[in-house]
Protein backbone atom coordinates (compact mmCIF):
# COMPACT_ATOMS: atom_id res chain seq x y z
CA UNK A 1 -74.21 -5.35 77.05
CA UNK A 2 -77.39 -7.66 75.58
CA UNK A 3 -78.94 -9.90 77.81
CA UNK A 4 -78.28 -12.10 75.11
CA UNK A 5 -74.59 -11.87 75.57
CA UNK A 6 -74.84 -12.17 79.32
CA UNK A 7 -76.54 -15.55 79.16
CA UNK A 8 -73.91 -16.62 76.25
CA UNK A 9 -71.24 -16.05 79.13
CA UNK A 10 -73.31 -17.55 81.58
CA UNK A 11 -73.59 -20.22 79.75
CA UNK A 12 -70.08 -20.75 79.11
CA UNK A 13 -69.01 -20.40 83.16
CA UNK A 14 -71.32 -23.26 83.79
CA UNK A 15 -69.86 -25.45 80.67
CA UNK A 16 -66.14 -25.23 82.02
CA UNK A 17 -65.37 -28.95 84.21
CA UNK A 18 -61.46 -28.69 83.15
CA UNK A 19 -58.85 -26.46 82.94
CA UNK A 20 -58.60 -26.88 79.37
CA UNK A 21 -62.48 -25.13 78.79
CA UNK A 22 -60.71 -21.70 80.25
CA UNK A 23 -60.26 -21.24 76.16
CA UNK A 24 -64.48 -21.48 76.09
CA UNK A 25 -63.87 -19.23 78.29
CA UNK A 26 -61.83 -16.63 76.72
CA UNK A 27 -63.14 -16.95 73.45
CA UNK A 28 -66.60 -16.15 75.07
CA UNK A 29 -65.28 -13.07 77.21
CA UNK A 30 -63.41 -11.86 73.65
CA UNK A 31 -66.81 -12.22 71.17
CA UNK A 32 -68.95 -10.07 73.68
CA UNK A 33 -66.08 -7.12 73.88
CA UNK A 34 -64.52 -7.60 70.87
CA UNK A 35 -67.08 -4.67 69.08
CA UNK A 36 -65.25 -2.09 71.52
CA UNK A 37 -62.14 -0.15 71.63
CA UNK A 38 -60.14 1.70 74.25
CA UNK A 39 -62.07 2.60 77.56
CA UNK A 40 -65.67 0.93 76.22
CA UNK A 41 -63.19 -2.30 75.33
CA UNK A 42 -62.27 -2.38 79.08
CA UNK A 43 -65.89 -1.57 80.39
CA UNK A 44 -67.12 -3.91 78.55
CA UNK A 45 -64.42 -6.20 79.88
CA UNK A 46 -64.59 -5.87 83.70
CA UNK A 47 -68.69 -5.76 83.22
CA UNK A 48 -68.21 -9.00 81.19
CA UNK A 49 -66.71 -10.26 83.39
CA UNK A 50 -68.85 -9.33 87.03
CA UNK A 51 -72.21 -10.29 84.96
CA UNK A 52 -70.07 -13.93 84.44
CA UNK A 53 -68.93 -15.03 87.98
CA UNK A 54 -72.12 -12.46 89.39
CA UNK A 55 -69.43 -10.92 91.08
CA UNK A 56 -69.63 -7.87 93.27
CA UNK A 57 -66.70 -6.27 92.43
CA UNK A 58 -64.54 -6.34 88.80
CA UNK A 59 -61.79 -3.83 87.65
CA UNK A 60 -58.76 -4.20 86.05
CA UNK A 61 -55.11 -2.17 86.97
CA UNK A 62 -51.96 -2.03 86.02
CA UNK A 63 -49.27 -1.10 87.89
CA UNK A 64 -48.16 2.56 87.42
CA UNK A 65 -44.33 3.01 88.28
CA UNK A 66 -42.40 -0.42 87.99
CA UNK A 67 -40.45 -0.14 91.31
CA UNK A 68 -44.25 0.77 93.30
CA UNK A 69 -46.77 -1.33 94.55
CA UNK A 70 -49.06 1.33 93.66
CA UNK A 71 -51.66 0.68 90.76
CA UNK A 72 -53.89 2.35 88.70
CA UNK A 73 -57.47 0.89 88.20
CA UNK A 74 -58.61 1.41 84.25
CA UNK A 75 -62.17 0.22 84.60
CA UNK A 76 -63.96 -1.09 87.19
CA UNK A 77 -67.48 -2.53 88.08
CA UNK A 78 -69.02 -2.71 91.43
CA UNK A 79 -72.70 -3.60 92.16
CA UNK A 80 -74.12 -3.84 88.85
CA UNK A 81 -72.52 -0.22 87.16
CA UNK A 82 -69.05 1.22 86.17
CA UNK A 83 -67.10 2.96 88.72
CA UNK A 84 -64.54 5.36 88.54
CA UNK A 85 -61.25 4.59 88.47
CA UNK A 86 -58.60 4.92 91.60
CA UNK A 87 -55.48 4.53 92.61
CA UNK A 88 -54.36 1.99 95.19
CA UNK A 89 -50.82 0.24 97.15
């Protein structure tokens, strides 16, 4: 991801004061994925997304039988790179 990008989302976390600027939000998270597809969309997403908040950790999972807690991470990142994914309950 560009610095350039970063500092656009940056920008945007420190704009929001309401509830209703979570669309500034959005629309900011969406314009710095939105040239990616598949895995890279969700990279791009979760590292988005930790570069943002400066979070530690970021991944996103879904859940992988409907009657389990147990859940499947798609993309994660942790400390400044991607990680792989895992499996969790």
């Amino acid at each position: 991801m560009s610095q350039d990008l970063i500092e656009t989302l940056r920008s945007a976390s420190t704009a929001l004061s309401a509830p209703d600027d979570a669309d500034l939000l959005i629309l900011s998270l969406l314009t710095a994925s939105s040239p990616f597809t598949g895995t890279k969309y969700l990279d791009n997403v979760v590292e988005s997304l930790g570069n943002l908040f400066d979070a530690d950790t970021t991944f996103l999972a879904r859940r992988i039988d409907p009657d389990s807690p147990m859940v499947r991470v798609l993309a994660a990142w942790k400390d400044g790179a991607h990680k792989e994914s895992w499996d969790y309950d």
